[in-house]
Protein backbone atom coordinates (compact mmCIF):
# COMPACT_ATOMS: atom_id res chain seq x y z
CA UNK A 1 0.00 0.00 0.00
CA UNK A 2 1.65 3.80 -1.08
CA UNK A 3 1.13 5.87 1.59
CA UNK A 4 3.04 8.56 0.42
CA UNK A 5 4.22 9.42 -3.55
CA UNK A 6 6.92 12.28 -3.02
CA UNK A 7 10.76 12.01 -4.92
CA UNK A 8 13.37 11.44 -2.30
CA UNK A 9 17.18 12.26 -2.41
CA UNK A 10 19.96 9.61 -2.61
CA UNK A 11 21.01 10.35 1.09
CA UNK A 12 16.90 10.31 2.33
CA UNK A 13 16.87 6.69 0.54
CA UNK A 14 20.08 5.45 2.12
CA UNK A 15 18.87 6.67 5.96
CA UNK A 16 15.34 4.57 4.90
CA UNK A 17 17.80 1.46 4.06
CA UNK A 18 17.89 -1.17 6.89
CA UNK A 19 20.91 -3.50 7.70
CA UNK A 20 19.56 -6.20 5.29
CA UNK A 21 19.43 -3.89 2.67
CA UNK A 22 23.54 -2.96 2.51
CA UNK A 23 23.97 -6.65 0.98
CA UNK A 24 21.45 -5.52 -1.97
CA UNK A 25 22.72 -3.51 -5.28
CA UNK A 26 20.94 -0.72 -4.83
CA UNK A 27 22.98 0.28 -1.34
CA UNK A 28 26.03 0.00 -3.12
CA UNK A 29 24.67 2.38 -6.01
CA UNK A 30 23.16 4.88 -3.06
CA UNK A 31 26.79 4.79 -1.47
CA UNK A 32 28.52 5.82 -4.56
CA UNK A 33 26.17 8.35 -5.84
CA UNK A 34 24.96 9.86 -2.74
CA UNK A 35 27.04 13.51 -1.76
CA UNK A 36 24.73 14.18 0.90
CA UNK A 37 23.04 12.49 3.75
CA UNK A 38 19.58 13.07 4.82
CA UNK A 39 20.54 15.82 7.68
CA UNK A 40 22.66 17.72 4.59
CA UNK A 41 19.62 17.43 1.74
CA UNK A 42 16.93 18.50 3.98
CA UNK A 43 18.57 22.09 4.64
CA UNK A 44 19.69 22.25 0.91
CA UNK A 45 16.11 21.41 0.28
CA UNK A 46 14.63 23.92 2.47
CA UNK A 47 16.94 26.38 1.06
CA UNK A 48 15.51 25.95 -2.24
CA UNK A 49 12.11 25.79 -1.36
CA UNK A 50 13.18 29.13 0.18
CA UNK A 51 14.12 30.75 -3.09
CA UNK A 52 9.95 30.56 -3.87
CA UNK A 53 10.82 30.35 -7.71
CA UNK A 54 7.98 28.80 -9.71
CA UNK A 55 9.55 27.62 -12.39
CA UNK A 56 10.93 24.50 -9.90
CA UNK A 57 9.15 21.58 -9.32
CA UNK A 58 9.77 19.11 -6.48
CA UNK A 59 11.65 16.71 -8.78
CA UNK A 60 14.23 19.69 -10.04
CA UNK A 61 14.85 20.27 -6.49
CA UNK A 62 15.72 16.65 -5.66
CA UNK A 63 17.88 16.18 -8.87
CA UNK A 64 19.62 19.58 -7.99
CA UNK A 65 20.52 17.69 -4.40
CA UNK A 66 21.70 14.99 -6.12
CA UNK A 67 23.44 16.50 -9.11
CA UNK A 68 25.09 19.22 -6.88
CA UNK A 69 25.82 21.00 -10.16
CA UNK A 70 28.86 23.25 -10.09
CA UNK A 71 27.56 25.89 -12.23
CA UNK A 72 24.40 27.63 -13.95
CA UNK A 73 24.88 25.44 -17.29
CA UNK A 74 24.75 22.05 -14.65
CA UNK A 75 22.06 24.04 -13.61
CA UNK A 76 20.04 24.44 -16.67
CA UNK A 77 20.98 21.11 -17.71
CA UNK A 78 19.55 19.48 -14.59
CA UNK A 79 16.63 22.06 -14.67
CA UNK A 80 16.33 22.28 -18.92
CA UNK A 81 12.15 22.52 -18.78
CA UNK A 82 12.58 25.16 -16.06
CA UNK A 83 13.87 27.69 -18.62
CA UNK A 84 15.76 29.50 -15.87
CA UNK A 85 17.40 32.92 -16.07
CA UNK A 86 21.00 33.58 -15.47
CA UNK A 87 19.87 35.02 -12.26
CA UNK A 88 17.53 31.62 -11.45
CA UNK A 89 20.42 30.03 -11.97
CA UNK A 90 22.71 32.03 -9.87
CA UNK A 91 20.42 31.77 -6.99
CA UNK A 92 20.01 28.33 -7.02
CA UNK A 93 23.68 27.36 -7.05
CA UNK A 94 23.79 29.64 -3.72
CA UNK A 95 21.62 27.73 -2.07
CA UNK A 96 23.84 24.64 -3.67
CA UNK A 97 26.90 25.76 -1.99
């Protein structure tokens, strides 16, 4: 039964993982991939909620956290149907950083 349908972060899936689940693929794909752990993508997340822009849906924001793009063209390629401004884009990577 789904209780809940919202995108989670790499580091919010590895702090849901349980022992038994380290032996399984997928934690050794989290583990390589993730940059943050849940604690660390929660206030990037709330810092980009923060920012109140429009154009970004929930998904951008997780794929930001995970990306952790260095600059705005990482941005706009994570975020290519948010059609950001150079501005957008500046203000997102501050909340990145």
């Amino acid at each position: 039964m789904i209780i809940d349908r919202s995108p989670l972060t790499l580091g919010e899936v590895k702090a849901y993982l349980s022992d038994e689940d380290k032996e399984r693929p997928v934690y050794a794909y989290i583990k390589a991939f993730s940059k943050l752990n849940a604690k660390e993508a929660k206030a990037v997340k709330e810092k980009l909620i923060a920012l109140n822009n429009i154009k970004l849906k929930e998904q951008d924001i997780i794929k930001l956290i995970d990306f952790l793009p260095q600059d705005t063209e990482g941005v706009n390629k994570v975020c290519h149907e948010a059609s950001l401004s150079e501005e957008e884009s500046q203000a997102i990577l501050g909340a990145l950083k």
